[in-house]
Each structure stands twice: as C-alpha cells, then as structure tokens.
N, C-alpha and C. Protein backbone atom coordinates (compact mmCIF):
# COMPACT_ATOMS: atom_id res chain seq x y z
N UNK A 1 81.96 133.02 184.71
CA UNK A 1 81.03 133.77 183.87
C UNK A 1 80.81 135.16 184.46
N UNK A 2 80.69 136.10 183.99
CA UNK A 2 80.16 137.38 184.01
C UNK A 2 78.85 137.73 184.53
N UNK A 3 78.36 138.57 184.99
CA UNK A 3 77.04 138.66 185.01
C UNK A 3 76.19 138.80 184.22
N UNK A 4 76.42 139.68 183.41
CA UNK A 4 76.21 139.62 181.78
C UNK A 4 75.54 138.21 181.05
N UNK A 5 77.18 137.45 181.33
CA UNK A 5 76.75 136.55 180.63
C UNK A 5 75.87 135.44 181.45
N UNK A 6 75.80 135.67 182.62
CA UNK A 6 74.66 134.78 183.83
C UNK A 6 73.70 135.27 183.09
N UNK A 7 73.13 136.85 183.08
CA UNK A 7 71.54 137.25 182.61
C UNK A 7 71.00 136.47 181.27
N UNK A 8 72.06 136.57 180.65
CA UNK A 8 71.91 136.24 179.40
C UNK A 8 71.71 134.56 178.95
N UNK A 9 72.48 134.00 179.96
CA UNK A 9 72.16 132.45 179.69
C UNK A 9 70.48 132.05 180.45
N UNK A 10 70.44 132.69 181.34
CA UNK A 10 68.91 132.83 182.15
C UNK A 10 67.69 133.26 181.10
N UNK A 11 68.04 134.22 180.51
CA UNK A 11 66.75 134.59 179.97
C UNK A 11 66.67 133.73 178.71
N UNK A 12 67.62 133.24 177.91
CA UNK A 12 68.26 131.57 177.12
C UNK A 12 66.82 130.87 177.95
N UNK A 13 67.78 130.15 178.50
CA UNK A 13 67.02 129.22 179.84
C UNK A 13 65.48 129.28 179.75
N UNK A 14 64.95 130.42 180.19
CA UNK A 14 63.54 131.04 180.46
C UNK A 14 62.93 131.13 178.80
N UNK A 15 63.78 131.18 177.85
CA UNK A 15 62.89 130.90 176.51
C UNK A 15 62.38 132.77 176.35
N UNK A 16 63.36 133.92 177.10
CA UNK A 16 62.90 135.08 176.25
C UNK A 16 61.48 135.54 176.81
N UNK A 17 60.69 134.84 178.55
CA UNK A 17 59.61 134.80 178.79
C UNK A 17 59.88 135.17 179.90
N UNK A 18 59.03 136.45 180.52
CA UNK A 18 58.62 136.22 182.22
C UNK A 18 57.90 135.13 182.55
N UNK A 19 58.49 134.77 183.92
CA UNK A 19 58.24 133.64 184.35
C UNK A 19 57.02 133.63 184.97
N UNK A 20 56.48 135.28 185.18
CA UNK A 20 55.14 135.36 186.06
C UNK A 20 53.98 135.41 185.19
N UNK A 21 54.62 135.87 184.11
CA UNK A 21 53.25 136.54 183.02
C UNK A 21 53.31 135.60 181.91
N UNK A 22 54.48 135.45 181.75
CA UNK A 22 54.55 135.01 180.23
C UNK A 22 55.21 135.95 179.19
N UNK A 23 55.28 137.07 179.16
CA UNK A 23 55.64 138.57 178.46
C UNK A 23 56.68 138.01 177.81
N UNK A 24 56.99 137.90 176.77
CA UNK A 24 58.36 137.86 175.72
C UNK A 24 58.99 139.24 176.03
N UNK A 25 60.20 139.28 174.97
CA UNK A 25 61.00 139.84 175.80
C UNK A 25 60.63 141.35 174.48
N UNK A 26 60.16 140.87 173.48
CA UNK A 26 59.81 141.61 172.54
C UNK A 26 58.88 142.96 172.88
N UNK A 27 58.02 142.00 173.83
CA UNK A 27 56.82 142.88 174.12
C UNK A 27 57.03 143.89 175.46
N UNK A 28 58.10 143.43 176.47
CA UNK A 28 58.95 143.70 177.08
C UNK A 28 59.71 145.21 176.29
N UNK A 29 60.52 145.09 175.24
CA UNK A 29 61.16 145.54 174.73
C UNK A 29 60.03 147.26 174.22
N UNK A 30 58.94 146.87 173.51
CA UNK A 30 58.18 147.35 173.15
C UNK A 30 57.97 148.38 173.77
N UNK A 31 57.80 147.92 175.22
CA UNK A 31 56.89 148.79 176.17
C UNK A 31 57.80 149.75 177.04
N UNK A 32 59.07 148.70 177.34
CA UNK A 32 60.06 149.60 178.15
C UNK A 32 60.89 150.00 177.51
N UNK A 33 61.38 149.71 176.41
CA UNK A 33 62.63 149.98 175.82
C UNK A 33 63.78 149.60 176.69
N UNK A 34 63.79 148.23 177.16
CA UNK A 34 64.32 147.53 177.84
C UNK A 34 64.25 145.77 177.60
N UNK A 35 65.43 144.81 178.03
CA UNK A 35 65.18 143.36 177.76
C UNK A 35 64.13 142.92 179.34
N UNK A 36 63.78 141.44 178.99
CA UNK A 36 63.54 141.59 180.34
C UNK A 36 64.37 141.34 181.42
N UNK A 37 64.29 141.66 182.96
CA UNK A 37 65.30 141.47 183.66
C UNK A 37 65.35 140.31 184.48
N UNK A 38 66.39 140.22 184.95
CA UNK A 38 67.00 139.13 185.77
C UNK A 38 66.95 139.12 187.27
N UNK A 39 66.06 138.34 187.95
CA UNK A 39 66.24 138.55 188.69
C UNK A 39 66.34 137.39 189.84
N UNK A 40 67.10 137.71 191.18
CA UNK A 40 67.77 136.99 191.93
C UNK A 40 66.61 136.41 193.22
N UNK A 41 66.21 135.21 193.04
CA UNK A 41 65.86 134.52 194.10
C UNK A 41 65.34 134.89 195.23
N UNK A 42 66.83 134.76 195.98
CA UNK A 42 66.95 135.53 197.13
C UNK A 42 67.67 136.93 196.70
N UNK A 43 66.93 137.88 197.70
CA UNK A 43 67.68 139.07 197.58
C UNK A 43 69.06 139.33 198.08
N UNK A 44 70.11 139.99 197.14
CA UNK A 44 71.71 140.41 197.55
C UNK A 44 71.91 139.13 197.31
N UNK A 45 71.77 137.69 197.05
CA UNK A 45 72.91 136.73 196.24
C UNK A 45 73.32 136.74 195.32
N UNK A 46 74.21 136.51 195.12
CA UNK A 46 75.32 136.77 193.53
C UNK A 46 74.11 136.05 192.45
N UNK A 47 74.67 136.31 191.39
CA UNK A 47 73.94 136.06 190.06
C UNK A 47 74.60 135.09 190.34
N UNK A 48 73.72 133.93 189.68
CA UNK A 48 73.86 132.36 189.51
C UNK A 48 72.49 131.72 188.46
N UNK A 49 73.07 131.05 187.97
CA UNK A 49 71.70 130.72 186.91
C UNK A 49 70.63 129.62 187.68
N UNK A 50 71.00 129.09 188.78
CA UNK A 50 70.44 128.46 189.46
C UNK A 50 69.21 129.08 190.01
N UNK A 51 70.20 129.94 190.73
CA UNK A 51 69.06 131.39 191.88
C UNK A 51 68.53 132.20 191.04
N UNK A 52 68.76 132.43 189.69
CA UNK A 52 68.09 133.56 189.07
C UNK A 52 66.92 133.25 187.63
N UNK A 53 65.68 134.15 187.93
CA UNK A 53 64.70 133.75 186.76
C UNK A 53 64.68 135.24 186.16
N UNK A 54 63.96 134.93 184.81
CA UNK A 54 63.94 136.25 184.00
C UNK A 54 62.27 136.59 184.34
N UNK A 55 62.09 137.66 184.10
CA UNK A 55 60.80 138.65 184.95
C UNK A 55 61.03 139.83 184.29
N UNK A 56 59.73 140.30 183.86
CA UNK A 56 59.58 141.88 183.67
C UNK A 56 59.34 142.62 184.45
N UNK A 57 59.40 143.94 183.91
CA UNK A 57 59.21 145.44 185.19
C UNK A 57 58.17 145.01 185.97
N UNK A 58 57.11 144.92 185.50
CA UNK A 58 56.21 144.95 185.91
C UNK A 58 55.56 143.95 186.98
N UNK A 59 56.34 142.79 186.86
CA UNK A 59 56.08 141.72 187.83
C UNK A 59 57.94 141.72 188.87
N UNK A 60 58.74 142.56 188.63
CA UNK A 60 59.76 142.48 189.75
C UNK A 60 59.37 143.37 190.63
N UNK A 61 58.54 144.26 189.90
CA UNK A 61 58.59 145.46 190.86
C UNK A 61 57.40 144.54 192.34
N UNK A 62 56.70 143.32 191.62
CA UNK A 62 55.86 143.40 192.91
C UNK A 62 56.80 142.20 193.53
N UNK A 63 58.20 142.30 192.90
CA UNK A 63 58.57 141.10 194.49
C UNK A 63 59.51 141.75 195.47
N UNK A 64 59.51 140.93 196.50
CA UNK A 64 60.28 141.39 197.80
C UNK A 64 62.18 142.04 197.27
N UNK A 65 61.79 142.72 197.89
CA UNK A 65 63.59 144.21 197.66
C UNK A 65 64.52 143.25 198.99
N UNK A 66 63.70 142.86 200.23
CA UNK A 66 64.94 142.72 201.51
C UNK A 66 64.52 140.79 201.87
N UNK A 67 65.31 140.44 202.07
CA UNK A 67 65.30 139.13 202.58
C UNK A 67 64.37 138.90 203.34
N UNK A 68 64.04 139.75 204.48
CA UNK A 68 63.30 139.81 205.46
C UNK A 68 61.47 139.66 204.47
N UNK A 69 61.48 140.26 203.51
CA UNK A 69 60.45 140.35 202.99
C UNK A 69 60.21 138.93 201.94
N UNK A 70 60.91 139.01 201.79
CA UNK A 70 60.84 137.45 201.28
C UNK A 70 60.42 136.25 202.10
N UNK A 71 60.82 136.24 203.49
CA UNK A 71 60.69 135.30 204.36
C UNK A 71 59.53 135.58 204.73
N UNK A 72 58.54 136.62 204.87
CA UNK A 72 57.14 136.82 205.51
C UNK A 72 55.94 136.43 204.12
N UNK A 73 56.86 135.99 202.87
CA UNK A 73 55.67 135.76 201.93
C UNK A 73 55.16 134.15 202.06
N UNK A 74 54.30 134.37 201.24
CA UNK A 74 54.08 132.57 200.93
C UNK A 74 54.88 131.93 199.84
N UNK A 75 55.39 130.95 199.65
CA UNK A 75 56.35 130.31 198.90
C UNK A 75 55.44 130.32 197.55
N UNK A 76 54.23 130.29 197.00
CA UNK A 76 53.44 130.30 196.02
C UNK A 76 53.89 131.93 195.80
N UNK A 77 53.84 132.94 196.48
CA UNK A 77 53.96 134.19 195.42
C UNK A 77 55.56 134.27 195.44
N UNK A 78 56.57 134.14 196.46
CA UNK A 78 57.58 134.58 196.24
C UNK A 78 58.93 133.26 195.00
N UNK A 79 58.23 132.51 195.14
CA UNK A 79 59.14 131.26 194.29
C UNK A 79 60.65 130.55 195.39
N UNK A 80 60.04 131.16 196.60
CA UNK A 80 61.22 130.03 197.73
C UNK A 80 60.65 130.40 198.56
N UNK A 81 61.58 128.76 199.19
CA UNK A 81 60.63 128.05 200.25
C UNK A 81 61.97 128.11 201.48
N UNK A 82 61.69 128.86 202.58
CA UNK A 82 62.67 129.25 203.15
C UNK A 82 62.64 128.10 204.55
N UNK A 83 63.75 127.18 204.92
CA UNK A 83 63.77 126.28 205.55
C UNK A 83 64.74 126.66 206.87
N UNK A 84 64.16 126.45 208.21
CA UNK A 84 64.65 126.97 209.16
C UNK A 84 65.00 125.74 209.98
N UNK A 85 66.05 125.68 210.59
CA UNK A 85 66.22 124.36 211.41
C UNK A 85 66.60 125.26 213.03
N UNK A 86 65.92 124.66 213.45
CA UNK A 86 65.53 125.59 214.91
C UNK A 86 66.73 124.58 215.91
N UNK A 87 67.63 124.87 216.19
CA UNK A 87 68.79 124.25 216.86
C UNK A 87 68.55 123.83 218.37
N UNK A 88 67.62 124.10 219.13
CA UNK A 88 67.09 123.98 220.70
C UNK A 88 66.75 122.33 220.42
N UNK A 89 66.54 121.61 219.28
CA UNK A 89 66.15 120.18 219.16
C UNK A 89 67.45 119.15 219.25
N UNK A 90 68.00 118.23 219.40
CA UNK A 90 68.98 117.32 219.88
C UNK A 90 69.07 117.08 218.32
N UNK A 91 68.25 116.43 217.36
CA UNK A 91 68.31 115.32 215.62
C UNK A 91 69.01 117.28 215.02
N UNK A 92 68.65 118.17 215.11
CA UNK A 92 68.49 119.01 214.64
C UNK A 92 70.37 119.42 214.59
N UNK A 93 70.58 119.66 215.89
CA UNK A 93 72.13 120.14 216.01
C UNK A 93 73.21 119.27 215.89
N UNK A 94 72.63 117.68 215.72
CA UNK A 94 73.64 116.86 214.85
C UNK A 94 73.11 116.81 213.40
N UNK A 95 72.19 117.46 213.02
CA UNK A 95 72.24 117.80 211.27
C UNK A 95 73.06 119.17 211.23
N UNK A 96 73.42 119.88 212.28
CA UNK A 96 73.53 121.23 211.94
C UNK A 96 75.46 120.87 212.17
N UNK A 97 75.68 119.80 212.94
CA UNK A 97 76.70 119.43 213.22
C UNK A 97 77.56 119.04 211.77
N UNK A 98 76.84 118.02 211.38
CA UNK A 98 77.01 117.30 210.41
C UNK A 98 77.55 118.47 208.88
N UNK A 99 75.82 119.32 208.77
CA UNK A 99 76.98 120.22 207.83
C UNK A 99 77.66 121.51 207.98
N UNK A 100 77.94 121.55 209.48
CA UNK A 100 79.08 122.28 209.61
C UNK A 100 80.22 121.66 209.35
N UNK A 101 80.64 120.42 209.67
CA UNK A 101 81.71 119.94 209.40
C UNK A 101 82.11 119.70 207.90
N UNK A 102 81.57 119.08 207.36
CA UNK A 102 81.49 119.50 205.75
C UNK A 102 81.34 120.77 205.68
N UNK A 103 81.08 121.61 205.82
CA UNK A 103 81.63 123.16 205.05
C UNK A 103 82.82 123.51 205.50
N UNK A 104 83.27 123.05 206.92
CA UNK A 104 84.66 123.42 207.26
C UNK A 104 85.46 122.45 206.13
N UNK A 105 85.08 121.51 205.64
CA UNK A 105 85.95 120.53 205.25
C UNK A 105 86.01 121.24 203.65
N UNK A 106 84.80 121.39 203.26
CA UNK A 106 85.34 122.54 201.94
C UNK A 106 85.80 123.47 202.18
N UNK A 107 85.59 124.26 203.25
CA UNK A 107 86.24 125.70 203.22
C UNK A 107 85.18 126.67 202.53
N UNK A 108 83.95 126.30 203.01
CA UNK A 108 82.65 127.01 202.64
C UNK A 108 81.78 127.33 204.05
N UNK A 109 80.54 127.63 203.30
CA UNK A 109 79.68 127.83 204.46
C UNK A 109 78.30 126.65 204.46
N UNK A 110 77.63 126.75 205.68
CA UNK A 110 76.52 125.46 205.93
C UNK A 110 76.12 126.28 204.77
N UNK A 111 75.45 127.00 204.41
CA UNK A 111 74.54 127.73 203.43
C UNK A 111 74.70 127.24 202.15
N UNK A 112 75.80 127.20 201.48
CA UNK A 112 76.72 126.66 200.83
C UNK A 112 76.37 125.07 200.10
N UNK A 113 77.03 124.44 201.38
CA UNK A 113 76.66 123.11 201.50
C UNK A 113 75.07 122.78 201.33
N UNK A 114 74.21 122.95 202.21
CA UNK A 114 72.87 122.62 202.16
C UNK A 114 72.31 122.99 200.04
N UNK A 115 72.77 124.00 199.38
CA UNK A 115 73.02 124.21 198.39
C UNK A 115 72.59 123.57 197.29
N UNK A 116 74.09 123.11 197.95
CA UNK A 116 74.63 122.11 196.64
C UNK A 116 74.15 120.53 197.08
N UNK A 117 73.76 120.59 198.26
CA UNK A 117 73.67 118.86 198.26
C UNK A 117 71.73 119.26 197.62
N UNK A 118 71.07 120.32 197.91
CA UNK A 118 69.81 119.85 197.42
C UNK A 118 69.93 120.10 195.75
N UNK A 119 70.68 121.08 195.58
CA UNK A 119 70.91 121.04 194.26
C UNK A 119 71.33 119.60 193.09
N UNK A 120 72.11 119.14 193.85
CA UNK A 120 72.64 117.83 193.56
C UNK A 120 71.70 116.99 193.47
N UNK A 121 70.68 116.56 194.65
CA UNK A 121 69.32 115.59 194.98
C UNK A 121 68.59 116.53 193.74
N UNK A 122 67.87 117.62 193.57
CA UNK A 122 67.15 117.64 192.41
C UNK A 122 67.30 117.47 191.41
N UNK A 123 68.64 117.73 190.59
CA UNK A 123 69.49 117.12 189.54
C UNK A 123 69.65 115.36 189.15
N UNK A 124 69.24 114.97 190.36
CA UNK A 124 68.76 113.12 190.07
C UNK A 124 67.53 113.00 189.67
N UNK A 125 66.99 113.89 190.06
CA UNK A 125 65.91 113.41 189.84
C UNK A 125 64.99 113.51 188.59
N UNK A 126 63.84 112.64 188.43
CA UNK A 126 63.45 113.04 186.87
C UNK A 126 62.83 114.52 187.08
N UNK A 127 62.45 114.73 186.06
CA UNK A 127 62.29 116.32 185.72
C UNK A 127 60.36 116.30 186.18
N UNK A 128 59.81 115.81 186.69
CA UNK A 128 58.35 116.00 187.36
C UNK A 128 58.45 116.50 188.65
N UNK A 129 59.43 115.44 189.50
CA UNK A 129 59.93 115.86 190.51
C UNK A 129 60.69 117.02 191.36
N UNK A 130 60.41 117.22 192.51
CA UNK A 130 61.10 118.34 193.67
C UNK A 130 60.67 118.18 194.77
N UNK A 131 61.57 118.83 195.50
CA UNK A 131 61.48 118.51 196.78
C UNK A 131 60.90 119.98 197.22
C-alpha cells in the first residue's frame, strides 16, 4: 500500500473523526482547508494502519515531534505505552535472548518481533480487551 492509501484507510478506520476531539473531517475541512491528518504513533515509523490514528491540526500540533518526547509523557496523553526491558536482570536477557533469536530467524529486528507477537495476542482477543 501507498501512503496515501495507509492515510486514507486510517481515517476509513477512525470514521472521518479526530481521535482526541472528535472533529469530523468536514469541520476539519471547514476551518483548515485541509482533511484531517494522519498521524504516526511513534515518531519517524513508517505509515502503518496499525501505528497510525487520524487527528486534527489542532490536537497534532500538541503531540510529541521526537521519540525522546514521547517517552517522557504519560501513556494517557501520548496514546503509547513505552516498555523497557532493562537487560542487567538474568529472566530478562533470556527474554531478550529468546527474541533475538526469532528475529534472526526472520531476518527482522527484536522491535519487529515484539510487534507482531503483541499485535497477534491483541488480535485474539475479544474487542474489550488489551494489554
């Protein structure tokens, strides 16, 4: 898919609504002479409809621009929950073991992997649920 067509299945997805306000895309349209935009999760990851929600000007402009800024928020304003596995622990560097070897075995990265396997676990689950 395109990016294009990523924004476009997202704001689909999102029902034409910021996700912070509520703003249609009409009223959006109205004000900026613009749709609303798309925006990415984490900052600098590729468009993915997974990582990406639709948001207006007015509520992207107040989220984090650098990764770094993302990681100093609270998971309630920024919409992720940034998980650190501190490797100095013994359980820790045979999880870190574990999906290193699976990403070598895809030919990916741990980042990657950790991903798709939580992606996968939330996708079982009923739709009330998350982890």
């Amino acid at each position: 898919m395109s990016i294009e067509e990523i924004k476009a299945a997202v704001r689909a997805r999102d029902e034409f609504k910021c996700r912070d306000c509520g703003k249609t895309n009409e009223q959006h349209l109205e004000e900026t002479d613009r749709q609303l935009q798309v925006h990415r999760s984490l900052p600098g990851l590729a468009y993915s409809e997974f990582w990406c929600v639709t948001i207006c000007l007015d509520c992207h402009n107040k989220r984090p621009r650098k990764l770094i800024d993302l990681l100093c928020e609270e998971p309630e304003q920024s919409g992720v929950y940034a998980f650190c596995l501190p490797l100095h622990h013994t359980c820790h560097v045979r999880i870190y073991n574990l999906l290193k070897s699976e990403a070598d075995r895809e030919h990916t990265t741990v980042d990657q992997v950790v991903l798709r396997l939580l992606e996968s676990h939330c996708n079982q689950m009923p739709s009330d649920y998350s982890i």
